[in-house]
PDB file of N, CA and C in Angstrom:
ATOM      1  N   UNK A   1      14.228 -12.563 -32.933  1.00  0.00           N
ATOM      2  CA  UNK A   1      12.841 -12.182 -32.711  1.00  0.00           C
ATOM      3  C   UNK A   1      12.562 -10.943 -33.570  1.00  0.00           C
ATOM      4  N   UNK A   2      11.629 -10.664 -34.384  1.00  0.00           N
ATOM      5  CA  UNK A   2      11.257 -10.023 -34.981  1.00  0.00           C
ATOM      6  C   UNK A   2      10.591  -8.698 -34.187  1.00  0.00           C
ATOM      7  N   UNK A   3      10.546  -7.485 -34.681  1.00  0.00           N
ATOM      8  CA  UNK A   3       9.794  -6.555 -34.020  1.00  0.00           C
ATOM      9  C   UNK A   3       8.702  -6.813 -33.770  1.00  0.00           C
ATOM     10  N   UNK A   4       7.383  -7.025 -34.758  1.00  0.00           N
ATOM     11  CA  UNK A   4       6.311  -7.189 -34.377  1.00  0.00           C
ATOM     12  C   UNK A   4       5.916  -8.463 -33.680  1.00  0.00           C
ATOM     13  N   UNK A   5       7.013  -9.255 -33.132  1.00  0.00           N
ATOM     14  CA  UNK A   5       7.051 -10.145 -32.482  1.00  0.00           C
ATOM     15  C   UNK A   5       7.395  -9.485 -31.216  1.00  0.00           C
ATOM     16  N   UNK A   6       8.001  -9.030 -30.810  1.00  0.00           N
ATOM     17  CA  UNK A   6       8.661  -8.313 -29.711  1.00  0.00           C
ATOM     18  C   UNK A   6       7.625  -7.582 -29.082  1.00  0.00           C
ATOM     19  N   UNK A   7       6.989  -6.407 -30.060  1.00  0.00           N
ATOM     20  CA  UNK A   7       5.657  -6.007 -29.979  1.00  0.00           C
ATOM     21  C   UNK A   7       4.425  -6.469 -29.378  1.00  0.00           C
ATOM     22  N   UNK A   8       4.610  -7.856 -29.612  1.00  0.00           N
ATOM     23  CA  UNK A   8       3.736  -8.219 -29.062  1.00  0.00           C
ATOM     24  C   UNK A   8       3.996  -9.328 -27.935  1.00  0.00           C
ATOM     25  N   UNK A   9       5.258  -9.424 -27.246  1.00  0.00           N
ATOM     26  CA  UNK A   9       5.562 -10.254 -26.849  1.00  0.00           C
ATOM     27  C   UNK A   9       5.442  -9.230 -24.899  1.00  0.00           C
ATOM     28  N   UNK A  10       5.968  -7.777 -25.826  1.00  0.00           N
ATOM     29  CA  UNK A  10       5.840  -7.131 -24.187  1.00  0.00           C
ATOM     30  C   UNK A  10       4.579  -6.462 -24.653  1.00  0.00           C
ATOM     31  N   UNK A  11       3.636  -6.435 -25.285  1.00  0.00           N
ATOM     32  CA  UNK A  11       2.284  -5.691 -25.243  1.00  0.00           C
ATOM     33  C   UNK A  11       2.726  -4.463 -25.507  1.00  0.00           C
ATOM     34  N   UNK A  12       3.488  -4.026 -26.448  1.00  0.00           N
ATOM     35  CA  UNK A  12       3.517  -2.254 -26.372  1.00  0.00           C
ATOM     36  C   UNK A  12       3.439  -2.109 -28.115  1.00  0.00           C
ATOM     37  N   UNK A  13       3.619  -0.928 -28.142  1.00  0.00           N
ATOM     38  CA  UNK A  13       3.629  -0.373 -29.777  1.00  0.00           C
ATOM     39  C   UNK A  13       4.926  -1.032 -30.391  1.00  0.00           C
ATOM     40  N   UNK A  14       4.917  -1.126 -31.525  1.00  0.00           N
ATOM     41  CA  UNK A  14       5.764  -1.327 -32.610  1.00  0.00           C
ATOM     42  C   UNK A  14       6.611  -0.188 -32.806  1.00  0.00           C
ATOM     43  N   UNK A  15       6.435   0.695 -33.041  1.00  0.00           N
ATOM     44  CA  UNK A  15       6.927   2.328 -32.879  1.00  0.00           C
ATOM     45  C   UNK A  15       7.988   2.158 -31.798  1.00  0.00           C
ATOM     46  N   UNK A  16       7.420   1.884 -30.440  1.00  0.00           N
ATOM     47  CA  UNK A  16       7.993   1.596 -28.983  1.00  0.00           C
ATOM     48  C   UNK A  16       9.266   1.047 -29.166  1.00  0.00           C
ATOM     49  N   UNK A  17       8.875  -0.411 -30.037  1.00  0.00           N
ATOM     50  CA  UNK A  17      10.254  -1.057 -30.492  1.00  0.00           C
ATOM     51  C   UNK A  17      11.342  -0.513 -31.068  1.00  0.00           C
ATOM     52  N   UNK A  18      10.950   0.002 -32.151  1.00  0.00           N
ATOM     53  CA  UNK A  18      11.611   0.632 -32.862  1.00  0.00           C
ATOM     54  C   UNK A  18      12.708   1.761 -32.419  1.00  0.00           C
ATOM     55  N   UNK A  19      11.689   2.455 -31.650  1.00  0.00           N
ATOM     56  CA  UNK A  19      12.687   3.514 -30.674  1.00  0.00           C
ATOM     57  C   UNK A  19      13.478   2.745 -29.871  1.00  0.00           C
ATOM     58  N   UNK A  20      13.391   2.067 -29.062  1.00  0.00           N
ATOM     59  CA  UNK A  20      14.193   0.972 -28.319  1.00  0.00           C
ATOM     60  C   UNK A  20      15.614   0.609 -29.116  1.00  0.00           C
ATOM     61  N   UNK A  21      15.195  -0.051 -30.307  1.00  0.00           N
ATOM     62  CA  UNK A  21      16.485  -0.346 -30.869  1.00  0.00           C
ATOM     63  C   UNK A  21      17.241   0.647 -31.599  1.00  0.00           C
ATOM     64  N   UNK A  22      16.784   1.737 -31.290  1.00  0.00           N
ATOM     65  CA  UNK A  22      18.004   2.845 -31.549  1.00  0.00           C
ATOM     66  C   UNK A  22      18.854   3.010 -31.108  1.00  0.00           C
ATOM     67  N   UNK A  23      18.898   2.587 -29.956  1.00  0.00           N
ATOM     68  CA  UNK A  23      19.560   2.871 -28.926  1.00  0.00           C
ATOM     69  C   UNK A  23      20.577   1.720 -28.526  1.00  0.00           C
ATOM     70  N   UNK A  24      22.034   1.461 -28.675  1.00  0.00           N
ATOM     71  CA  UNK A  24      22.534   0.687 -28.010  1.00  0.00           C
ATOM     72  C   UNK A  24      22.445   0.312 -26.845  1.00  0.00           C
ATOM     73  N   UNK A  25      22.637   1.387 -25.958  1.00  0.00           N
ATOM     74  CA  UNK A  25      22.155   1.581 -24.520  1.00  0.00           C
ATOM     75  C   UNK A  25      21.490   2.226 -24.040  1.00  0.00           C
ATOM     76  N   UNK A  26      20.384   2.020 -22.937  1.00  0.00           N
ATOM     77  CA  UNK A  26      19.287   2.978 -23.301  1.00  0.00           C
ATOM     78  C   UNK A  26      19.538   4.293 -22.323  1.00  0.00           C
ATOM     79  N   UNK A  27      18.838   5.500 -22.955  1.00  0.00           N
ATOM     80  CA  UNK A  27      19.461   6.566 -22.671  1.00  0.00           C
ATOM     81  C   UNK A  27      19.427   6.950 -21.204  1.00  0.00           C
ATOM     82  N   UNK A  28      18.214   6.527 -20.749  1.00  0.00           N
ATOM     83  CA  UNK A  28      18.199   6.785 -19.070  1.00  0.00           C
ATOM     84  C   UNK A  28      17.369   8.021 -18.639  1.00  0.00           C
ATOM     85  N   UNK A  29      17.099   8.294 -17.537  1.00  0.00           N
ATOM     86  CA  UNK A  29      16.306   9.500 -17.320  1.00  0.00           C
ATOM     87  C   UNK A  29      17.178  10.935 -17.279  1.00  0.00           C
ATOM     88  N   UNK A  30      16.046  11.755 -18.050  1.00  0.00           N
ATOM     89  CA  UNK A  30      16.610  13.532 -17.984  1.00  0.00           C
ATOM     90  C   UNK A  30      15.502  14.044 -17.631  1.00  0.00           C
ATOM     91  N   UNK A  31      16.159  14.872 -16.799  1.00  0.00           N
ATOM     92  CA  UNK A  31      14.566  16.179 -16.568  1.00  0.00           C
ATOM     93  C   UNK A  31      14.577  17.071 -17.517  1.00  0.00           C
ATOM     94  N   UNK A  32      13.624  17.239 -17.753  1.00  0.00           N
ATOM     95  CA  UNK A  32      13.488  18.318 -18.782  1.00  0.00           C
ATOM     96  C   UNK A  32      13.373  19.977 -18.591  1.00  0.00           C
ATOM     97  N   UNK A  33      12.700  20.182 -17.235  1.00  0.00           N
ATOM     98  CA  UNK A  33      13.070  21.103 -16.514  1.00  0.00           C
ATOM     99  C   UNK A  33      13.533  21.276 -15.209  1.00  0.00           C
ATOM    100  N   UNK A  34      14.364  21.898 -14.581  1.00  0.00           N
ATOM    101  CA  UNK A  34      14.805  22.203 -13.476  1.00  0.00           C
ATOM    102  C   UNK A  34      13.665  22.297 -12.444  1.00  0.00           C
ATOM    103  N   UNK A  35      13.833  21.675 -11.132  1.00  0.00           N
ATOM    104  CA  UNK A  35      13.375  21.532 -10.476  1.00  0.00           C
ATOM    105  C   UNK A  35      12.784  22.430  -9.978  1.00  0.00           C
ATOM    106  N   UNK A  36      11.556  23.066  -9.605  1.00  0.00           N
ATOM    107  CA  UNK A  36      11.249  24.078  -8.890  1.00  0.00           C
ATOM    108  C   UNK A  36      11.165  24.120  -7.332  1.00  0.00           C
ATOM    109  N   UNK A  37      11.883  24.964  -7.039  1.00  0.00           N
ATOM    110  CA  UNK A  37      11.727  25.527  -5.168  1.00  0.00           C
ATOM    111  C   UNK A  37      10.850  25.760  -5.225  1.00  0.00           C
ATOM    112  N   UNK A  38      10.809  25.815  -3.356  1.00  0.00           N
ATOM    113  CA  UNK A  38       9.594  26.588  -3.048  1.00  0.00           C
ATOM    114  C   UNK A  38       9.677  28.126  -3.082  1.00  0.00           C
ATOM    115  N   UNK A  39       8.762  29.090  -3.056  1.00  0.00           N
ATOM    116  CA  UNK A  39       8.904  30.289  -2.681  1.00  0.00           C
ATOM    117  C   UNK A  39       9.320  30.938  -1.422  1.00  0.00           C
ATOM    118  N   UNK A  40       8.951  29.780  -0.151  1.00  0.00           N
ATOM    119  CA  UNK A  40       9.539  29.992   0.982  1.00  0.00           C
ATOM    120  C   UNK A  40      10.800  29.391   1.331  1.00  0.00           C
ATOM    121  N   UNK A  41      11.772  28.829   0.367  1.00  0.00           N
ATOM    122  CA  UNK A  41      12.534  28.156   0.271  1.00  0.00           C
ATOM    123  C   UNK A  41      13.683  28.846   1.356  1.00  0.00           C
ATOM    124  N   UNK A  42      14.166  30.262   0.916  1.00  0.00           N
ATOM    125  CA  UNK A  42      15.001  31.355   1.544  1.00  0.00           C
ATOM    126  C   UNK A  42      14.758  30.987   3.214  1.00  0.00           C
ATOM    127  N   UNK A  43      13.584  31.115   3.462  1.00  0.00           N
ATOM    128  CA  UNK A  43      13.204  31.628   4.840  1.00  0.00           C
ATOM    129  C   UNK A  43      13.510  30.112   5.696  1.00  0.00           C
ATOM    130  N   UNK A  44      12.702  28.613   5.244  1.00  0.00           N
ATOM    131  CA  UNK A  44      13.112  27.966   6.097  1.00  0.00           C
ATOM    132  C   UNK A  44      14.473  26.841   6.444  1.00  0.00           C
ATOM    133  N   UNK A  45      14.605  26.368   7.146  1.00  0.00           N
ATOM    134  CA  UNK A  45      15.753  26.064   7.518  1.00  0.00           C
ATOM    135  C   UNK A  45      15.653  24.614   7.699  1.00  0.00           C
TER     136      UNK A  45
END
């Protein structure tokens, strides 16, 4: 299957594809920043 076949086969960008097949396996989720507490975090229990 060709990219711009693929492209259009799941409705997304071509680009999309492209990034996709960079990847042997795909990379999975990262946060990018650390989670934020609360400010009352200390106090409750």
């Amino acid at each position: 299957m060709s990219k711009r076949a693929a492209a259009a086969h799941f409705n997304i960008s071509r680009d999309t594809v492209e990034k996709a097949l960079a990847f042997s396996v795909p990379p999975g989720y990262r946060r990018t920043a650390p989670i934020k507490r609360p400010k009352l975090d200390g106090f409750t229990e």
